[in-house]
Protein backbone atom coordinates (compact mmCIF):
# COMPACT_ATOMS: atom_id res chain seq x y z
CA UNK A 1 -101.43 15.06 -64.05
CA UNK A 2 -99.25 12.14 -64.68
CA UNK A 3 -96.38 14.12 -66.29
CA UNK A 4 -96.45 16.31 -63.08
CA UNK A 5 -95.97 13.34 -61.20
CA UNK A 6 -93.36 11.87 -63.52
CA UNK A 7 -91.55 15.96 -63.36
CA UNK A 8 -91.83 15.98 -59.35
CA UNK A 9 -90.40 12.73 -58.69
CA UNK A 10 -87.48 13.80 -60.97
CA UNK A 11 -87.23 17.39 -58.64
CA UNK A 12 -87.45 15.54 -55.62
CA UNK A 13 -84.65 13.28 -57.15
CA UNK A 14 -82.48 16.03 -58.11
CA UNK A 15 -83.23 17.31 -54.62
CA UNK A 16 -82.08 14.21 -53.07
CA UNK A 17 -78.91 14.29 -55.40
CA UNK A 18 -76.73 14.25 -52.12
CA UNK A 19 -77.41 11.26 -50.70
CA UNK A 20 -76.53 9.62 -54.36
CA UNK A 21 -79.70 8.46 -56.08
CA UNK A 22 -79.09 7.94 -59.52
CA UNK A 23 -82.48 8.48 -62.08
CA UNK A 24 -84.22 5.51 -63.17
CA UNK A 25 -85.06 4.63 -66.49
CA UNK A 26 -88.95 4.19 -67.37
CA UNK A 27 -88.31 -0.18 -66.75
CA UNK A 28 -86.08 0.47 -63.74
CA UNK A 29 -88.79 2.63 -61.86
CA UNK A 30 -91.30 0.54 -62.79
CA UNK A 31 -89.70 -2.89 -62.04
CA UNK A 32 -88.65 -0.75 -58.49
CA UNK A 33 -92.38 0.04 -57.97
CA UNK A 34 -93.00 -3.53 -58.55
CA UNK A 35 -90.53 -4.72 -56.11
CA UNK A 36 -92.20 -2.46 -53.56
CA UNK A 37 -95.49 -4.11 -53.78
CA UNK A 38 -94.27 -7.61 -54.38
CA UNK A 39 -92.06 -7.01 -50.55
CA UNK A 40 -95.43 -5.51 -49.08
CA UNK A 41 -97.27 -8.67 -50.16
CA UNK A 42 -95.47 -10.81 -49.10
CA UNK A 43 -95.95 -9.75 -45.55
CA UNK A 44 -99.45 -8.59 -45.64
CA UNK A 45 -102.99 -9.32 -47.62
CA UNK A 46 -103.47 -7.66 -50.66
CA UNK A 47 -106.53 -6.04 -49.36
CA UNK A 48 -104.51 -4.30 -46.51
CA UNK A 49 -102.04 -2.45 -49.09
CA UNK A 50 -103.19 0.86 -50.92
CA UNK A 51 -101.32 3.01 -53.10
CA UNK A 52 -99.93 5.00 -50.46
CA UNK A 53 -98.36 2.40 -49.22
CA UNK A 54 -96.69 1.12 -52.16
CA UNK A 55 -95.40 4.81 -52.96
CA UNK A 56 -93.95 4.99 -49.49
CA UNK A 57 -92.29 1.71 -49.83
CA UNK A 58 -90.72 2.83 -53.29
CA UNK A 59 -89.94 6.12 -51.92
CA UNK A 60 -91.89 7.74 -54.81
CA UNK A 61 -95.18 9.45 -54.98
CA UNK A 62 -98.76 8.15 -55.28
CA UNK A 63 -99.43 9.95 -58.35
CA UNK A 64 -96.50 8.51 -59.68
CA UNK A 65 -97.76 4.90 -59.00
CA UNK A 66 -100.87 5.52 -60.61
CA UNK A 67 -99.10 6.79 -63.61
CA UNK A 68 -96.93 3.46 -64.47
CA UNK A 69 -100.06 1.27 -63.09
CA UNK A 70 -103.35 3.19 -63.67
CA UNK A 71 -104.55 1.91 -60.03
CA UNK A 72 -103.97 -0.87 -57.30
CA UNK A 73 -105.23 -3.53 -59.30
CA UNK A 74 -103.23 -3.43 -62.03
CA UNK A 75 -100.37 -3.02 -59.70
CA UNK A 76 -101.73 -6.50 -58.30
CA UNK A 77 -101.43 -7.79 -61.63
CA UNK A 78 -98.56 -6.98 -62.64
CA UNK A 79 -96.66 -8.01 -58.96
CA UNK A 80 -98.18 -11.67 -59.31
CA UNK A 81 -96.85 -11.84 -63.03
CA UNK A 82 -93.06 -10.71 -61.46
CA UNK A 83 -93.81 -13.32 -58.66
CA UNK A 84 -95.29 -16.24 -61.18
CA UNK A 85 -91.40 -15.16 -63.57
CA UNK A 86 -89.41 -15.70 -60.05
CA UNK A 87 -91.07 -18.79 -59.28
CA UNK A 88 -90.33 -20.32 -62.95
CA UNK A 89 -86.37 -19.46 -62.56
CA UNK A 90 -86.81 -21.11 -58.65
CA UNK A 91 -88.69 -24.37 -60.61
CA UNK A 92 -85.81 -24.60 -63.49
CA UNK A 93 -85.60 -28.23 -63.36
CA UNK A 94 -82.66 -30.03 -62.18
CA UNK A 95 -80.48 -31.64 -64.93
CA UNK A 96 -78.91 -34.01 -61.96
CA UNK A 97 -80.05 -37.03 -59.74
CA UNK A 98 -82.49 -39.44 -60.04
CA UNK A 99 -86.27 -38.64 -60.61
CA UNK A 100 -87.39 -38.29 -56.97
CA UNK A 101 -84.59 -36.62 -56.30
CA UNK A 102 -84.93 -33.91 -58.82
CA UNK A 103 -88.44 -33.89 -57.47
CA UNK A 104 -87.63 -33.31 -54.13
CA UNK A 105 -85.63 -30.26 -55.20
CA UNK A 106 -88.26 -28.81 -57.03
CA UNK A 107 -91.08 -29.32 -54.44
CA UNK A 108 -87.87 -27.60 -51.82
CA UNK A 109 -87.78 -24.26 -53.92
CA UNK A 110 -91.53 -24.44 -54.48
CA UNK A 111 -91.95 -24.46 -50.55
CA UNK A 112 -88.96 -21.25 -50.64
CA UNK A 113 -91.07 -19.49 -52.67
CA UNK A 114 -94.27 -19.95 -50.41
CA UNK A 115 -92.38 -19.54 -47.56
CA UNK A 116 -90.99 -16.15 -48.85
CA UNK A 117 -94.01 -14.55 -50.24
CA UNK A 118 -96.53 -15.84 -47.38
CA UNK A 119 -99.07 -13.24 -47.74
CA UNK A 120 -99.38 -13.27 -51.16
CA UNK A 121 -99.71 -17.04 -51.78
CA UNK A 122 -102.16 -17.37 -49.45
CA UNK A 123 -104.24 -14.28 -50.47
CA UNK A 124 -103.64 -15.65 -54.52
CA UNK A 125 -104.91 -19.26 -53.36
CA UNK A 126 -107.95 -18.15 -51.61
CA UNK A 127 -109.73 -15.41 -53.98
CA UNK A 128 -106.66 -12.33 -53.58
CA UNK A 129 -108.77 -9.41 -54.41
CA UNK A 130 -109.92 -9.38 -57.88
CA UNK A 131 -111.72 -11.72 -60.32
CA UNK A 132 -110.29 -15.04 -60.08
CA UNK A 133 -111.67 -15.99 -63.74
CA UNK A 134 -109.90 -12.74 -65.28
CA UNK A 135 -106.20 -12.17 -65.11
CA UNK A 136 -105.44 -13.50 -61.74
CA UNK A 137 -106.91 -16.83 -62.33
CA UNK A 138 -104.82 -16.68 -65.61
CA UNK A 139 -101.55 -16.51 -64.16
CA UNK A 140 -102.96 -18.90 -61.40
CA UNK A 141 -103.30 -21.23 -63.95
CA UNK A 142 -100.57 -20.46 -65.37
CA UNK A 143 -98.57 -21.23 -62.60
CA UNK A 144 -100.12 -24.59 -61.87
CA UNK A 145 -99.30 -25.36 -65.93
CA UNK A 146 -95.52 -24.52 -65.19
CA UNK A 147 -95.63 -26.87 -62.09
CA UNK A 148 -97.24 -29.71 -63.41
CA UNK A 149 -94.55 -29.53 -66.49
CA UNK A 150 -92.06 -29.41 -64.20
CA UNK A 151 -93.65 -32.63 -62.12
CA UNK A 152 -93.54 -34.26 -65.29
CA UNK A 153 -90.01 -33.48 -66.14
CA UNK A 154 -88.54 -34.27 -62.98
CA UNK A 155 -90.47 -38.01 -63.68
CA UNK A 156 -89.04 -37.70 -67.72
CA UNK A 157 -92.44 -37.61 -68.88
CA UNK A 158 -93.23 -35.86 -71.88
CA UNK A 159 -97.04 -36.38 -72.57
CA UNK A 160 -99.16 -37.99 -69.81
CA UNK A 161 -102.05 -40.26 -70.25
CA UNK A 162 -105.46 -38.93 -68.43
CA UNK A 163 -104.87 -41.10 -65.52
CA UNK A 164 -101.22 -39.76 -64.85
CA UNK A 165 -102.44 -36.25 -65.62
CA UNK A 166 -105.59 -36.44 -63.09
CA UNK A 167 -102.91 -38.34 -60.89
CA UNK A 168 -100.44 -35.29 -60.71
CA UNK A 169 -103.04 -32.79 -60.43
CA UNK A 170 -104.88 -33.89 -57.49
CA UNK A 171 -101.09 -34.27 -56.42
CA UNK A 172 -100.45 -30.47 -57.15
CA UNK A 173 -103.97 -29.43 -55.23
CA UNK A 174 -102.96 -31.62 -52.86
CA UNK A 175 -99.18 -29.71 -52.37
CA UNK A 176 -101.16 -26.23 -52.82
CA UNK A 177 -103.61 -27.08 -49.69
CA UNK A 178 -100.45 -28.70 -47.47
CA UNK A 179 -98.98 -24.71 -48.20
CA UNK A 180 -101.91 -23.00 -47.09
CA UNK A 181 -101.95 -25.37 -43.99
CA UNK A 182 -98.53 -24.86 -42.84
CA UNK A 183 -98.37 -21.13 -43.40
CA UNK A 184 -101.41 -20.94 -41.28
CA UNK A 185 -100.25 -23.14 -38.65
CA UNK A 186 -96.14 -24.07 -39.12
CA UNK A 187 -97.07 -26.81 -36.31
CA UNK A 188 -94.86 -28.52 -38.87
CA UNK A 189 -91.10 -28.62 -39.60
CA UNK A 190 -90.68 -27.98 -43.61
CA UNK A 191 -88.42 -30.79 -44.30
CA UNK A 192 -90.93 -33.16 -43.13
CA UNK A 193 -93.98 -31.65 -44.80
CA UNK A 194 -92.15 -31.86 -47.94
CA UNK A 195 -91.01 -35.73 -47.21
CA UNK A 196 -94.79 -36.52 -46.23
CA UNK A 197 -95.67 -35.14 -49.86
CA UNK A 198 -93.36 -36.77 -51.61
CA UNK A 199 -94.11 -40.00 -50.17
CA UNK A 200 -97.82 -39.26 -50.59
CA UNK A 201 -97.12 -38.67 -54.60
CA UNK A 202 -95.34 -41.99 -54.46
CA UNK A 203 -98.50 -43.61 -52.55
CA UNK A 204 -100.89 -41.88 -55.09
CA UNK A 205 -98.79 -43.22 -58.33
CA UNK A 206 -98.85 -46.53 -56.98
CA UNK A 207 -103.00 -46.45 -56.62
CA UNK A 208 -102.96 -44.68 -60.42
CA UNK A 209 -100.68 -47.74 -61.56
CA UNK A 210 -103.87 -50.10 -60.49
CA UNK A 211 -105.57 -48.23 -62.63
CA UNK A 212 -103.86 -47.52 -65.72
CA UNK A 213 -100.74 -49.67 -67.05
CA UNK A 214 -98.83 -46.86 -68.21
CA UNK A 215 -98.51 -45.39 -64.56
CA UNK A 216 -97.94 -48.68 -63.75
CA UNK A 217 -94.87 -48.76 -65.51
CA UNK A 218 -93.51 -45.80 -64.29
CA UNK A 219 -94.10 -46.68 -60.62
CA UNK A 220 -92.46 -49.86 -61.55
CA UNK A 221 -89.41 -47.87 -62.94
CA UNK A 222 -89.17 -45.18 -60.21
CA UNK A 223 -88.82 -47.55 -57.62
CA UNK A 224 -86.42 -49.27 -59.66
CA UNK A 225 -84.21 -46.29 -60.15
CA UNK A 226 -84.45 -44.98 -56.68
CA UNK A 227 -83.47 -48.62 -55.17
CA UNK A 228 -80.72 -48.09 -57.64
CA UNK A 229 -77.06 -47.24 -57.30
């Protein structure tokens, strides 16, 4: 069955030959297919997509879909692993500016990516449709590692000490609820949800200092650098 799909997609490419489509490699359909659903995700809830809809979107056939992906959630998988890649090139941290500063960057193309995949941030956050303790919740967590090394770059910190760690975490749940808020409600301009939380990291680092000398210290130089020339 699947090499009849793979054979008919080719025919109704070779059919199609006028209008210029040129045949895909295996990747290049499959990243194509993967494109499709990311797009569709992005503007609606994982549980509203099927195959169909996916195959339509790609302009290929179902039976094609279900031979590069087996069935809609491992089509789910594999989107959220594309969108989890895009989101570590959008994260790269800055190698300019102060700390804050490269902070504030970061938490701007963090909010670019939300902003841009809506659907499928909010679905991912909340449950999506699979088991969150299986491969979703992997490259959940995965995602929340590769943010919290990025927090800790843009502060040039390599190892943190529990109460930094639990510090920036809360921090990062913190940033991940604000997302779900505004995409619900965007009663909100973005530049001023993202100044609120990086005031309210600055607020939280200041408590944590209390708390733990070694936070202490880097409050102490953050505000020193940002007062700074």
């Amino acid at each position: 069955m699947a090499d009849r799909a793979v054979a008919g997609d080719r025919a109704r490419s070779r059919q199609g030959g006028g209008r210029g489509r040129r045949r895909l490699s295996v990747d290049e359909r499959r990243d194509e297919l993967i494109s499709a659903a990311l797009q569709l995700f992005s503007t609606r809830s994982p549980e509203d997509i099927s195959i169909d809809d996916v195959a339509a979107k790609a302009g290929a056939s179902r039976a094609l879909v279900y031979h590069y992906f087996g069935g809609k959630y491992e089509l789910y998988i594999a989107a959220l692993g594309s969108a989890a890649k895009q989101l570590s090139v959008l994260l790269e941290p800055p190698t300019e500016g102060k700390p804050m500063e490269r902070l504030r960057i970061s938490l701007r193309r963090y909010f670019d990516f939300v902003e841009s995949h809506a659907a499928g941030y909010t679905a991912l956050l909340r449950g999506g449709p699979a088991d969150r303790s299986g491969e979703v919740g992997e490259i959940v967590d995965g995602i929340r590692r590769l943010v919290l090394g990025r927090v800790l770059h843009s502060l040039d910190v390599d190892t943190p000490q529990p109460i930094l760690r639990i510090t920036l975490r809360s921090w990062m749940a913190a940033v991940e609820t604000a997302g779900l808020d505004w995409l619900e409600n965007r009663d909100v301009g973005r530049p001023e949800l993202e100044s609120l939380l990086v005031d309210h990291l600055v607020v939280m680092l200041h408590t944590a200092g209390r708390h733990d000398p070694g936070t202490g210290r880097l409050f102490d130089r953050l505000s020193q650098e940002e007062l700074g020339p």
